[in-house]
N, C-alpha and C. Protein backbone atom coordinates (compact mmCIF):
# COMPACT_ATOMS: atom_id res chain seq x y z
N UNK A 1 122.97 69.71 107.31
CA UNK A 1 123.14 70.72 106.25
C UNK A 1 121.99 71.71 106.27
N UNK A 2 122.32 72.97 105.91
CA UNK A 2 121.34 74.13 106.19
C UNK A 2 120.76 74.13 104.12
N UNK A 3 119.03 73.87 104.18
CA UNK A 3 119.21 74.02 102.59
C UNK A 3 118.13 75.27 102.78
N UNK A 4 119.14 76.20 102.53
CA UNK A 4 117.91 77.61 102.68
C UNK A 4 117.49 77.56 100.75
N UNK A 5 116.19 78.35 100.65
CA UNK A 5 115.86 78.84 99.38
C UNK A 5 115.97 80.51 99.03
N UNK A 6 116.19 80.63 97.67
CA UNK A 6 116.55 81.76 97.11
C UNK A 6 115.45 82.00 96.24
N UNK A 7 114.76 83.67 96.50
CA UNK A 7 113.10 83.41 95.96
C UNK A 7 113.28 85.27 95.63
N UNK A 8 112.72 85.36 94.87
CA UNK A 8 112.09 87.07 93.98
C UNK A 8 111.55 86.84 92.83
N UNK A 9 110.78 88.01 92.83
CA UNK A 9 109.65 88.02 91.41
C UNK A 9 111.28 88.20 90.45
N UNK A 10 110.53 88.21 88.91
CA UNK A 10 110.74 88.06 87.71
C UNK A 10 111.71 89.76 87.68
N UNK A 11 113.01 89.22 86.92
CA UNK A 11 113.71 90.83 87.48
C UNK A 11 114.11 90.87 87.94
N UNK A 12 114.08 90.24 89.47
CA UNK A 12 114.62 90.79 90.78
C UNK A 12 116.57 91.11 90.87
N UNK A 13 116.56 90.04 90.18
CA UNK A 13 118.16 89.64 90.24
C UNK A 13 119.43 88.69 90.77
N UNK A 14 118.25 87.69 90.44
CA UNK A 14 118.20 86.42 91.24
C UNK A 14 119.91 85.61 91.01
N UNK A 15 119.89 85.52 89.71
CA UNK A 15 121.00 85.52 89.18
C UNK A 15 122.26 85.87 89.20
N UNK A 16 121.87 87.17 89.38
CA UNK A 16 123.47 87.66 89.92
C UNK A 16 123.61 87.78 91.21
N UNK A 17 122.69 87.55 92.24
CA UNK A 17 123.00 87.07 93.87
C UNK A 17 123.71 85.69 93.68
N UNK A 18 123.35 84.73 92.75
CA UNK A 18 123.29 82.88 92.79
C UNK A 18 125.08 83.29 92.52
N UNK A 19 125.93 84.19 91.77
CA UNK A 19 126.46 84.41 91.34
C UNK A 19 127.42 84.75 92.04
N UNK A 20 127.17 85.47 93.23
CA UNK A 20 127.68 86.27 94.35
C UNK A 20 128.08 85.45 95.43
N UNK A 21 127.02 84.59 95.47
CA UNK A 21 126.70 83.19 96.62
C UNK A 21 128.32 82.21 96.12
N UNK A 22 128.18 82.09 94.88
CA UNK A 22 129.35 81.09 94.30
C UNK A 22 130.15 81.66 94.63
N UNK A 23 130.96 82.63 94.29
CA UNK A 23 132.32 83.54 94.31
C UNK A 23 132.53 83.34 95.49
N UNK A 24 131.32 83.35 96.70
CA UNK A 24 131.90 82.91 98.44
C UNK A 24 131.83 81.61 98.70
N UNK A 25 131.67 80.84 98.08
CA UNK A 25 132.00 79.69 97.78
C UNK A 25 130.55 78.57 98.73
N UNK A 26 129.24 79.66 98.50
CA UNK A 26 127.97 78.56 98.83
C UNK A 26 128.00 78.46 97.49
N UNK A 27 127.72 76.53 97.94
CA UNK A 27 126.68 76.08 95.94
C UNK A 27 125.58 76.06 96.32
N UNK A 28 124.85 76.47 94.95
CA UNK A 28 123.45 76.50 94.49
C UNK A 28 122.96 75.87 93.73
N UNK A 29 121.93 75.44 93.59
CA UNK A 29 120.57 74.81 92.89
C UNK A 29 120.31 75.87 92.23
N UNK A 30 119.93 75.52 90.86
CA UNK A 30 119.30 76.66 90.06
C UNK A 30 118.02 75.33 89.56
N UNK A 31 117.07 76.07 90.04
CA UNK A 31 115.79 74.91 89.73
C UNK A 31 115.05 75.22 88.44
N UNK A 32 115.34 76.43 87.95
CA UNK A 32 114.74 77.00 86.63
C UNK A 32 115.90 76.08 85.40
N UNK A 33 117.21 75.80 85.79
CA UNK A 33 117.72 75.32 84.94
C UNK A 33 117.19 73.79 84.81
N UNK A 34 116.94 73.45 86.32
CA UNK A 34 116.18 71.85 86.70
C UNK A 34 115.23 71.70 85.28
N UNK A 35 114.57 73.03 85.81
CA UNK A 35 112.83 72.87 84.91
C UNK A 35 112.96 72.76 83.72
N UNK A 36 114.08 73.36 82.48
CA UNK A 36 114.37 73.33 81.31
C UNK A 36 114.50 72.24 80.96
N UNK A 37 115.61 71.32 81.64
CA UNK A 37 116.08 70.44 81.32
C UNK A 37 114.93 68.91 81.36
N UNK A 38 113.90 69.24 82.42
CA UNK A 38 112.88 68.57 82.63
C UNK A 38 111.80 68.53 81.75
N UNK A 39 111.80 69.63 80.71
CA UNK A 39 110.64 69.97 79.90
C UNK A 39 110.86 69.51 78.36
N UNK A 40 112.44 69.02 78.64
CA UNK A 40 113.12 68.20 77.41
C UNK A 40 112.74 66.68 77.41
N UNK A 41 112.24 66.61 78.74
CA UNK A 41 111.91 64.82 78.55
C UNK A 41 111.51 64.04 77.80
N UNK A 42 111.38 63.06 77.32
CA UNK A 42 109.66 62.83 76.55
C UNK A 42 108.66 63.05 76.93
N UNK A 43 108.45 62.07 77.75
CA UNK A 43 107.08 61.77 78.63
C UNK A 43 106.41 63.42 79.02
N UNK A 44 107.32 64.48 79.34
CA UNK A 44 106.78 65.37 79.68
C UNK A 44 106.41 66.56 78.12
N UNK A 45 106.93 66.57 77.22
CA UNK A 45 106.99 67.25 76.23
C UNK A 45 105.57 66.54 75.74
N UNK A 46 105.31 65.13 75.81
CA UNK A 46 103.85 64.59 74.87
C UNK A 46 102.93 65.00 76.04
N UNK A 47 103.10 65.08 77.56
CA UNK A 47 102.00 65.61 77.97
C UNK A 47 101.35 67.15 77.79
N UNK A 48 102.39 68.01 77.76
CA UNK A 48 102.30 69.06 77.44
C UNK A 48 101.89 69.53 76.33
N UNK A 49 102.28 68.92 75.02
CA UNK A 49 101.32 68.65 73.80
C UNK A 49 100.12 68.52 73.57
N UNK A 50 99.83 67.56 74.75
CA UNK A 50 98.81 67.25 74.57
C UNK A 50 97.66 68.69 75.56
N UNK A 51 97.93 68.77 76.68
CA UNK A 51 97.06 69.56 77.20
C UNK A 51 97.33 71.81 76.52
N UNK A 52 98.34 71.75 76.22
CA UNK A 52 98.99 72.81 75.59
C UNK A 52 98.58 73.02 74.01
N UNK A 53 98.56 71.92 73.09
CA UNK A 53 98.56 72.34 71.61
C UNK A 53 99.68 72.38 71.35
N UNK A 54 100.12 72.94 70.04
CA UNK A 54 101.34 73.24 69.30
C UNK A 54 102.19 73.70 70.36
N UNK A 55 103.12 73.55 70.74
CA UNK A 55 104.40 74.33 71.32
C UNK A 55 105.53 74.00 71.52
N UNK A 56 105.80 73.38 70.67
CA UNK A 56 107.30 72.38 70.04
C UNK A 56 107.57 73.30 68.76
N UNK A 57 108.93 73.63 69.07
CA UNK A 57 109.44 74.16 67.71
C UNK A 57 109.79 73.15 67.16
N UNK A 58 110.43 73.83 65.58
CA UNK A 58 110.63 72.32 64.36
C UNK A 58 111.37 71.86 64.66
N UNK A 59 112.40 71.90 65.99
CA UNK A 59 113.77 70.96 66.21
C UNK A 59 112.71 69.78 67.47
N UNK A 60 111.97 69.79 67.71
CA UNK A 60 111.05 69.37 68.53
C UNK A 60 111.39 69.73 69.89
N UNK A 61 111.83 70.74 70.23
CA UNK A 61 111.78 71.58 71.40
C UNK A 61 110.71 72.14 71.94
N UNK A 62 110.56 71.93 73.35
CA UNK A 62 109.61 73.06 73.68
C UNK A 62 109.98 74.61 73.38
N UNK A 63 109.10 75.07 72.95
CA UNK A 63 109.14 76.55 72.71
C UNK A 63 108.65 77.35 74.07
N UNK A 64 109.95 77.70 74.95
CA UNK A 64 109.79 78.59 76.11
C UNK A 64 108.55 79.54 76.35
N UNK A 65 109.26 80.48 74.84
CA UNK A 65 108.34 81.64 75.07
C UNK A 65 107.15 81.49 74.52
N UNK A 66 106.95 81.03 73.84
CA UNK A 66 104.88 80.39 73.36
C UNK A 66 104.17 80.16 74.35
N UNK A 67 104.99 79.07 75.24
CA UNK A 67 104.75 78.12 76.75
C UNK A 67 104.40 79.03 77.58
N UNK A 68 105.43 79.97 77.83
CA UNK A 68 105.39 81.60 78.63
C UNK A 68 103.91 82.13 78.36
N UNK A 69 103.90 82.24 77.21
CA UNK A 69 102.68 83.47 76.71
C UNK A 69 101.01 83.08 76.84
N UNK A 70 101.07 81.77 76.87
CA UNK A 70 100.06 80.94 77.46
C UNK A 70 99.52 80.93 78.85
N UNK A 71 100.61 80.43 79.40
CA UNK A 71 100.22 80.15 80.99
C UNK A 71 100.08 81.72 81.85
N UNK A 72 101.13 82.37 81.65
CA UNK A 72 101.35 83.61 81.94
C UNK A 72 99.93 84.49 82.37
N UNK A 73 98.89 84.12 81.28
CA UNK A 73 97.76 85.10 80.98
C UNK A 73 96.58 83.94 81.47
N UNK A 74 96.51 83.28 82.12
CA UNK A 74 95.66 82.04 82.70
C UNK A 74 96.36 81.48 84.14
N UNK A 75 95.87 81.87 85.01
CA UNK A 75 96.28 81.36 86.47
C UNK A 75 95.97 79.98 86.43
N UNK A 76 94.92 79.08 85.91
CA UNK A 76 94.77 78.12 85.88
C UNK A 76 95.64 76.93 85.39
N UNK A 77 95.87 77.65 84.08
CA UNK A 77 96.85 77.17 83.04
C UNK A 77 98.32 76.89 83.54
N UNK A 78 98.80 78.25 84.46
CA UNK A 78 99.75 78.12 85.03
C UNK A 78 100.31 77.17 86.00
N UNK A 79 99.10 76.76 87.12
CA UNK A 79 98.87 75.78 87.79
C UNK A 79 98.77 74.63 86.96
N UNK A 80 98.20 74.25 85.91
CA UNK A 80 98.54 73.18 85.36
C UNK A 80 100.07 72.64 84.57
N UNK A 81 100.26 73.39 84.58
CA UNK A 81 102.09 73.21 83.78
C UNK A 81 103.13 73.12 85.00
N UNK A 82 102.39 73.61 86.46
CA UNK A 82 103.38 73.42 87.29
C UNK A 82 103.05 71.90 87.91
N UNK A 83 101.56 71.54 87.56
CA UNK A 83 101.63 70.40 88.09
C UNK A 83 102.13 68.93 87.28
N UNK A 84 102.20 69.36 86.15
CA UNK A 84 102.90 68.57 85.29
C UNK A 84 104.49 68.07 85.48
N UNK A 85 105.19 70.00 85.69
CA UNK A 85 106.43 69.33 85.14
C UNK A 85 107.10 69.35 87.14
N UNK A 86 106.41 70.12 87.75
CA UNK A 86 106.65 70.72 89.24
C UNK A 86 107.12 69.11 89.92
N UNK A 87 106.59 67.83 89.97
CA UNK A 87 107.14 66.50 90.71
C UNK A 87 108.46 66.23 89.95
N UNK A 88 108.70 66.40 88.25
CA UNK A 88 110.46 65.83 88.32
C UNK A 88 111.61 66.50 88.81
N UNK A 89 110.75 68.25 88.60
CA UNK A 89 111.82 69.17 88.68
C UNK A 89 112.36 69.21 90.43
N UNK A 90 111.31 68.55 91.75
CA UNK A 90 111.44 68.12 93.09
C UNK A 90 112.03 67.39 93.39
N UNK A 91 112.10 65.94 92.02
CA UNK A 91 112.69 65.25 92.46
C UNK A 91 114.36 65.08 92.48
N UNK A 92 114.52 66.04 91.36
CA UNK A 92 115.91 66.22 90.59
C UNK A 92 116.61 67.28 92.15
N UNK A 93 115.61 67.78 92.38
CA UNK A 93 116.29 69.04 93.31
C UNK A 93 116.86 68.21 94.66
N UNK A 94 115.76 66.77 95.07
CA UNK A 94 116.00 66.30 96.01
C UNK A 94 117.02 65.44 96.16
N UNK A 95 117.51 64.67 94.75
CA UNK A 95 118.77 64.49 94.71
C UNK A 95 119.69 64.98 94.51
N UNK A 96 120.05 65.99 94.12
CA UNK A 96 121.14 67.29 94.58
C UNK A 96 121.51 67.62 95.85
N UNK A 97 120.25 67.98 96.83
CA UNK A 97 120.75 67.76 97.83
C UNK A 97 121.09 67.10 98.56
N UNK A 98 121.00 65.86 98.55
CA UNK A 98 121.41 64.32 98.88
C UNK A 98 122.63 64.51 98.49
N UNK A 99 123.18 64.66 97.35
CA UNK A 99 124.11 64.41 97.06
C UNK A 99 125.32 65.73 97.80
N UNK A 100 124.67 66.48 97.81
CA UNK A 100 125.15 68.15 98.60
C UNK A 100 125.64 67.89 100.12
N UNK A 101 124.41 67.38 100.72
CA UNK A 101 124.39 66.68 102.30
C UNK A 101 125.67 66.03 102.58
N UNK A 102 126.59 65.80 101.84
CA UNK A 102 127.58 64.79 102.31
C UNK A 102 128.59 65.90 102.52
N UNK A 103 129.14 66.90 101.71
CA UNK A 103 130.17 67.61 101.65
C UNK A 103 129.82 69.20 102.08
N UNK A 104 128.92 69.71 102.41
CA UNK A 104 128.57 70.66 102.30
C UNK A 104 127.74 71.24 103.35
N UNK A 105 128.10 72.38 104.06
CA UNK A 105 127.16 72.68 105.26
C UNK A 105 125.91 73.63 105.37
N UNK A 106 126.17 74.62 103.43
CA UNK A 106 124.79 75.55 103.26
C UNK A 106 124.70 75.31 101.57
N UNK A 107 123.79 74.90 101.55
CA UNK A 107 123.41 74.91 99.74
C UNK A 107 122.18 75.98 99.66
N UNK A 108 122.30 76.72 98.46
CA UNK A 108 120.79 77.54 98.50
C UNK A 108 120.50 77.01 97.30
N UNK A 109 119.29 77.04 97.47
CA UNK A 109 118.43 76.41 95.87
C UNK A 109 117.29 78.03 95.51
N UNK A 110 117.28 77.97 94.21
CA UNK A 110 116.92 79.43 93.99
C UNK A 110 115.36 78.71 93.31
N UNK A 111 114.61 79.43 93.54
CA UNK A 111 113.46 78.58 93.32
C UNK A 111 112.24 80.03 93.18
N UNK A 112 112.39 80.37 91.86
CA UNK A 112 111.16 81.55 91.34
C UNK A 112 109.85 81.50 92.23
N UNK A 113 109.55 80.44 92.66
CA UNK A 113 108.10 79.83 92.75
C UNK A 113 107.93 79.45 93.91
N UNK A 114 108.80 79.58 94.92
CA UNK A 114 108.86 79.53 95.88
C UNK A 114 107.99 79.10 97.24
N UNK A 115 106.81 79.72 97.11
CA UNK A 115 105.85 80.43 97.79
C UNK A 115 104.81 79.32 97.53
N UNK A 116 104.37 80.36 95.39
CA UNK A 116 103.33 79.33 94.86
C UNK A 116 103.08 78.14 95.07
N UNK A 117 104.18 77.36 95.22
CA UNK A 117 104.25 76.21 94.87
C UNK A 117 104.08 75.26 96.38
N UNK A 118 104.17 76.42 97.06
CA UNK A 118 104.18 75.43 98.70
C UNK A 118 105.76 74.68 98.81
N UNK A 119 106.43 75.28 98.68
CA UNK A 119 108.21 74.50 98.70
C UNK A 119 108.59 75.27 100.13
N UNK A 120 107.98 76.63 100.46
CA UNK A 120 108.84 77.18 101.48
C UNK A 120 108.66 76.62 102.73
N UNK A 121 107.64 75.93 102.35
CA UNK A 121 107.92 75.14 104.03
C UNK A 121 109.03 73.60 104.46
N UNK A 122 109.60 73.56 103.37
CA UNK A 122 111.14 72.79 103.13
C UNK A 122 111.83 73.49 103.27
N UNK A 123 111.89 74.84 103.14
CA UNK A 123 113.39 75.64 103.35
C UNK A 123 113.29 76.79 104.45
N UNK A 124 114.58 76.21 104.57
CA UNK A 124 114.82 77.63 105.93
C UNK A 124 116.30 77.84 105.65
N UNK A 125 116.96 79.42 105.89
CA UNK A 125 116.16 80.56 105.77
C UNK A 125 115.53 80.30 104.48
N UNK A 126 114.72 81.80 104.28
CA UNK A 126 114.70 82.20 103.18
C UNK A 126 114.70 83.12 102.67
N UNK A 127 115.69 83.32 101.53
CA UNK A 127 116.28 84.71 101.29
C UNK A 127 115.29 85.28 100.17
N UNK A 128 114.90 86.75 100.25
CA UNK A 128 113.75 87.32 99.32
C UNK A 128 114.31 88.24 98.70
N UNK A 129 114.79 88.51 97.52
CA UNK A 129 115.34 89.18 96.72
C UNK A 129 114.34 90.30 96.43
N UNK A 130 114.59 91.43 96.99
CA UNK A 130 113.31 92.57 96.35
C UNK A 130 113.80 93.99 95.10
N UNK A 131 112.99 93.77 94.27
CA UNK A 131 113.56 95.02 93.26
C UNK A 131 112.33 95.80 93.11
N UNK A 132 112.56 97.47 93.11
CA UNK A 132 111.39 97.93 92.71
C UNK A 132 111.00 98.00 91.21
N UNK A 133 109.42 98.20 91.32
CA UNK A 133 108.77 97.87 89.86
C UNK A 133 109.18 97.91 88.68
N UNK A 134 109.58 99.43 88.56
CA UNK A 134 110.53 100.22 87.91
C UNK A 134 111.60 99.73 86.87
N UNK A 135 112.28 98.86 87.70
CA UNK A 135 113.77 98.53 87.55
C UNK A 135 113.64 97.12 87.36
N UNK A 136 112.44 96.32 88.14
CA UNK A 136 112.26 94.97 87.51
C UNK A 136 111.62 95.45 85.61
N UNK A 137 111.17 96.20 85.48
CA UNK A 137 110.34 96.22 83.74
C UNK A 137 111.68 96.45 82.92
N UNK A 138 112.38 97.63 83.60
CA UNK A 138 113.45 97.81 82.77
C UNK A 138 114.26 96.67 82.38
N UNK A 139 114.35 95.80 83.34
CA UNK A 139 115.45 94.53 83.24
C UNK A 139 114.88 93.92 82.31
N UNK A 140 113.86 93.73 82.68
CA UNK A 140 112.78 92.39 81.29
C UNK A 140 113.02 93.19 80.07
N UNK A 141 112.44 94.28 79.81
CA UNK A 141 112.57 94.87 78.53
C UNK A 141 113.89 95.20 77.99
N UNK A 142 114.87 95.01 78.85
CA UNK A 142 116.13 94.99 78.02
C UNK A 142 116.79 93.48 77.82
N UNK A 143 116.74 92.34 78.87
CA UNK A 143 116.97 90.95 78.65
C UNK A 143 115.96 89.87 77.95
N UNK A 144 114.57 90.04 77.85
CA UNK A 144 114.10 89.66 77.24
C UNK A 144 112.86 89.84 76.20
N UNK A 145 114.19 91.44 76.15
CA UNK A 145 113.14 92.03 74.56
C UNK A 145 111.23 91.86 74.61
N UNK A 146 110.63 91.82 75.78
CA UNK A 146 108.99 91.37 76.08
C UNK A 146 108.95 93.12 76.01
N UNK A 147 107.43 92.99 75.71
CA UNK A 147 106.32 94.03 75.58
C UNK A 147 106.59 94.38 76.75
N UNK A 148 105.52 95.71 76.60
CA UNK A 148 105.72 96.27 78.43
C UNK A 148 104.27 95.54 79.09
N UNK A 149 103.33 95.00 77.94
CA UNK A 149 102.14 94.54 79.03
C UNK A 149 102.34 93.31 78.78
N UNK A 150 103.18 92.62 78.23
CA UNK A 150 103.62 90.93 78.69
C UNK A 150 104.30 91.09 80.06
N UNK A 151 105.03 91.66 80.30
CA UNK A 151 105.73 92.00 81.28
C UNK A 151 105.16 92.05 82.48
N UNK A 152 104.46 93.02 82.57
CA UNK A 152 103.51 93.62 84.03
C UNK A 152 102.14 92.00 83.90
N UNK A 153 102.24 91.69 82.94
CA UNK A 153 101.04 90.17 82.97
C UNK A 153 102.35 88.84 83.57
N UNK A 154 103.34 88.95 83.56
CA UNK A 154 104.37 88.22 84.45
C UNK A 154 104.53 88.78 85.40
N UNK A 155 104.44 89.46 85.88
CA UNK A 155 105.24 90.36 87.32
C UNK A 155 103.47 90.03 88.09
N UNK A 156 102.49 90.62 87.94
CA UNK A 156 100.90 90.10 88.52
C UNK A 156 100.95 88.26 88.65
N UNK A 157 101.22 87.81 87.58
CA UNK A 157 101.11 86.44 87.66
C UNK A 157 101.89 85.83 89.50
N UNK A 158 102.63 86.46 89.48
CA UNK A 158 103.67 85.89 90.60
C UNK A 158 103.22 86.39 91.61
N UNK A 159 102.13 87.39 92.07
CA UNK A 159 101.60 87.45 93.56
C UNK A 159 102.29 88.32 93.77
N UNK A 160 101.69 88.79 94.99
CA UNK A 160 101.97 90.12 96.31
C UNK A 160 103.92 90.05 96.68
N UNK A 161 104.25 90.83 96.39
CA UNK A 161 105.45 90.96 97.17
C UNK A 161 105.04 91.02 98.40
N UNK A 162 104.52 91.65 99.28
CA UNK A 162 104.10 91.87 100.65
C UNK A 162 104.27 90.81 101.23
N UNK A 163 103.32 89.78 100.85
CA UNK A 163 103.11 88.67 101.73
C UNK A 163 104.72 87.70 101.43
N UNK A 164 105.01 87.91 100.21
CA UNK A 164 106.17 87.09 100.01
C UNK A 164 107.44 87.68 101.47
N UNK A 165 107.51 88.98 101.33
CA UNK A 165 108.77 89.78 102.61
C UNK A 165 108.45 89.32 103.45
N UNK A 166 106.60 88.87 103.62
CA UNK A 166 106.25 88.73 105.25
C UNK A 166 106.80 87.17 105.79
N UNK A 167 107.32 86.83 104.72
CA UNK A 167 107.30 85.05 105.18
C UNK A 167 108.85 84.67 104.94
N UNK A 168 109.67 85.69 104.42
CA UNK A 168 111.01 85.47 104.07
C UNK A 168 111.79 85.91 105.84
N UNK A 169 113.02 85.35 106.01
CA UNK A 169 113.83 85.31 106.92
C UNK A 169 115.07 86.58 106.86
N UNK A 170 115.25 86.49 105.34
CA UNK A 170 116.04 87.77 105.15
C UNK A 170 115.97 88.39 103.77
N UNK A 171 115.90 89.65 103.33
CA UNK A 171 115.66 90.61 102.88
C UNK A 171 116.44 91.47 101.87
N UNK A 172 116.49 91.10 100.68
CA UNK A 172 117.74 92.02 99.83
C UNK A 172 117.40 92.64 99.15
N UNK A 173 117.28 94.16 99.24
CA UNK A 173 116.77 95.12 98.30
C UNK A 173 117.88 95.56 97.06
N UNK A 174 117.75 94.92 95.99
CA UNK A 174 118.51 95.00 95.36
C UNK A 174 118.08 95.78 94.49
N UNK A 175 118.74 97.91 94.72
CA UNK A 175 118.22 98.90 94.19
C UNK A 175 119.49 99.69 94.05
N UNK A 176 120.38 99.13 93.91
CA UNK A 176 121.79 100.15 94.11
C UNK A 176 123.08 99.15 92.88
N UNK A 177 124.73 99.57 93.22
CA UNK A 177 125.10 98.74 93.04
C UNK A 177 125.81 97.16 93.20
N UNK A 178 126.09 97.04 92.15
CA UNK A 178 126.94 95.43 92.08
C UNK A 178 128.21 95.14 93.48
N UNK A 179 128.61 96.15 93.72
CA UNK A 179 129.40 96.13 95.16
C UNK A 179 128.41 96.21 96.37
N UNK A 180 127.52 97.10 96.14
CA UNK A 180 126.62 96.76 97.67
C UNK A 180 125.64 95.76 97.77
N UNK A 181 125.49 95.16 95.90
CA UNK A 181 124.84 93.73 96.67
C UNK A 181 125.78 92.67 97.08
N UNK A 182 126.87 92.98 96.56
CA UNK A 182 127.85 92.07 96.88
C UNK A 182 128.01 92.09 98.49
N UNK A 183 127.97 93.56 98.67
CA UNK A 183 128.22 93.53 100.28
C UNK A 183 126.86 93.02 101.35
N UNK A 184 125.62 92.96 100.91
CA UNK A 184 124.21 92.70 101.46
C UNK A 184 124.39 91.38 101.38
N UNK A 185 124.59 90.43 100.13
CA UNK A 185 124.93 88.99 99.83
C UNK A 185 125.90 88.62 101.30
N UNK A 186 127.08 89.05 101.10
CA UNK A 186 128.34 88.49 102.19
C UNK A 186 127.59 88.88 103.67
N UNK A 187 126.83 89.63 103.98
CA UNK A 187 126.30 89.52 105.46
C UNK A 187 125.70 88.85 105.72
N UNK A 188 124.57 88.51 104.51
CA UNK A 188 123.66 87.28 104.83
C UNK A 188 124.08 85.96 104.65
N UNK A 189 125.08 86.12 104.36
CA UNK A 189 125.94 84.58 104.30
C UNK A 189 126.67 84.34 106.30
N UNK A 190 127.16 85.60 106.61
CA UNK A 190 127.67 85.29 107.59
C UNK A 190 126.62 85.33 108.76
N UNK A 191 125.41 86.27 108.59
CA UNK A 191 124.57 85.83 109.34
C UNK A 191 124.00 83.98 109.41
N UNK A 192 123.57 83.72 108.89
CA UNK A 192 123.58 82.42 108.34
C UNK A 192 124.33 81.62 108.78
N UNK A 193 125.41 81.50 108.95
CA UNK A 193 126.76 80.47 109.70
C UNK A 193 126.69 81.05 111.30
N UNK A 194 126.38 82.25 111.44
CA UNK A 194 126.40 82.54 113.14
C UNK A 194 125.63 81.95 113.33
N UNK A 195 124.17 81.71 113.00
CA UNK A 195 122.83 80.72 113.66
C UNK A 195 122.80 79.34 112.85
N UNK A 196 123.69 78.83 112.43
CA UNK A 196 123.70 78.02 111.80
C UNK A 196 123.14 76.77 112.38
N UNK A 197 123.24 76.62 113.80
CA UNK A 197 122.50 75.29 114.39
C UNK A 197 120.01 75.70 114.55
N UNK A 198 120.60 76.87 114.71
CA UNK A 198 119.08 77.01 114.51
C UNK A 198 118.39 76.81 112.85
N UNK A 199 118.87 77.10 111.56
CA UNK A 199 118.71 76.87 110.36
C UNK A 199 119.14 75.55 110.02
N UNK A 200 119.92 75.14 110.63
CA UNK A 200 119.98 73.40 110.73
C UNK A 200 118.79 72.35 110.73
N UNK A 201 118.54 73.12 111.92
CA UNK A 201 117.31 72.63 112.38
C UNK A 201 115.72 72.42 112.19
N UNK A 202 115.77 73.52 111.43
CA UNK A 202 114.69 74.17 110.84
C UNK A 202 114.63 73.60 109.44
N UNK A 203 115.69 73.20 109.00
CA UNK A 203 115.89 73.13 107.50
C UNK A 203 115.21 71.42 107.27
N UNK A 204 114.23 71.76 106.60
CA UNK A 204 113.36 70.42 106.43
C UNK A 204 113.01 69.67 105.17
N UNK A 205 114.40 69.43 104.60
CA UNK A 205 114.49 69.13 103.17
C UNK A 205 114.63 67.95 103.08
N UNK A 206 114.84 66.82 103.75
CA UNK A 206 114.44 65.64 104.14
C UNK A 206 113.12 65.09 103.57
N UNK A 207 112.36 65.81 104.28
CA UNK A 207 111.09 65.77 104.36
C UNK A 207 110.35 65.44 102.58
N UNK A 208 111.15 66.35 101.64
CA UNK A 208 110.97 66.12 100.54
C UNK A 208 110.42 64.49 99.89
N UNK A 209 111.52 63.88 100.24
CA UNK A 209 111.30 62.68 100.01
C UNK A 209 110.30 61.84 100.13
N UNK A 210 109.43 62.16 101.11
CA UNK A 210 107.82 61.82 101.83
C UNK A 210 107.13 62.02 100.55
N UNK A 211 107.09 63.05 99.75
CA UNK A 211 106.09 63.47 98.80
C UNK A 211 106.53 63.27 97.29
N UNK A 212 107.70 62.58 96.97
CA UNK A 212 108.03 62.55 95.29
C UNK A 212 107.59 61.26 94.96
């Protein structure tokens, strides 16, 4: 099985590629939904309490955006919340694809963090969703109602696009419309099945298992 990853800054439009991917009938991993659902745990909500402070709303939920507004503005901080919740949300991903591996010949797992986190050397290809600046602020400030300098303090948090294009396999400038990403999506799908024994090969998600 080929398990490529699906990676762009904040904005990019990650979402409605994962979206595009389905309709042609690749399944996906959405690991941000992994992470939600992971941050509901116990065990992980009292650690986070504890090194975090208050950030449970009164239903005893984690509170996203508090969580957000914290780490966001502390690189350190950030690194610590990924090292917290970053091993269940791996492990959850690694049984998905286990379970994927049996029926299935390309799964993409969409994974924000891609890079940060040291995951891309488990996945091959890897697809890099690129939006310019512009049009990533606009998106945030209209989907999630954020300031314009919360915003640009998320978009810095996530590192160099540069180096991210330099290490990706394929390339989606998603600056136009909903039909031509549709049409950029469907090439890189069929590129993908033409080399499919070389991304086979390459694809080192196995390996996962060594480290959870």
């Amino acid at each position: 099985m080929i398990a490529a990853a699906l990676t762009g800054n904040i904005g990019s439009g990650k979402s409605t590629v994962v979206k595009i991917l389905n309709e042609n009938g690749i399944k996906t991993i959405n690991s941000d939904e992994i992470a939600h659902s992971v941050l509901e745990m116990g065990k992980i909500k009292k650690k986070l309490k504890e090194v975090f402070g208050d950030i449970l709303t009164e239903e005893g939920k984690v509170d996203r955006k508090k969580l957000g507004k914290i780490v966001f503005q502390n690189r350190e901080k950030l690194n610590l919340l990924n090292s917290i919740v970053h091993p269940e949300v791996l492990k959850k991903i690694y049984e998905e694809l286990n379970k994927l591996s049996k029926r299935e010949k390309i799964v993409v797992v969409e994974i924000p963090l891609l890079f940060e986190t040291g995951l891309d050397k488990f996945f091959k290809p890897i697809i890099f969703i690129y939006t310019p600046l512009k049009t990533q602020i606009e998106r945030l400030e209209k989907r999630d109602k954020l300031p314009y300098e919360e915003i640009l303090k998320r978009i810095k948090a996530q590192g160099k696009i540069e180096e991210k294009i330099k290490n990706s396999h394929y390339i989606i400038e998603n600056n136009s419309t909903i039909s031509e990403l549709k049409r950029k999506v469907k090439e890189i799908i069929k590129e993908i099945e033409r080399d499919s024994q070389r991304w086979e090969s390459l694809s080192n998600w196995k390996e996962l298992e060594k480290i959870l």
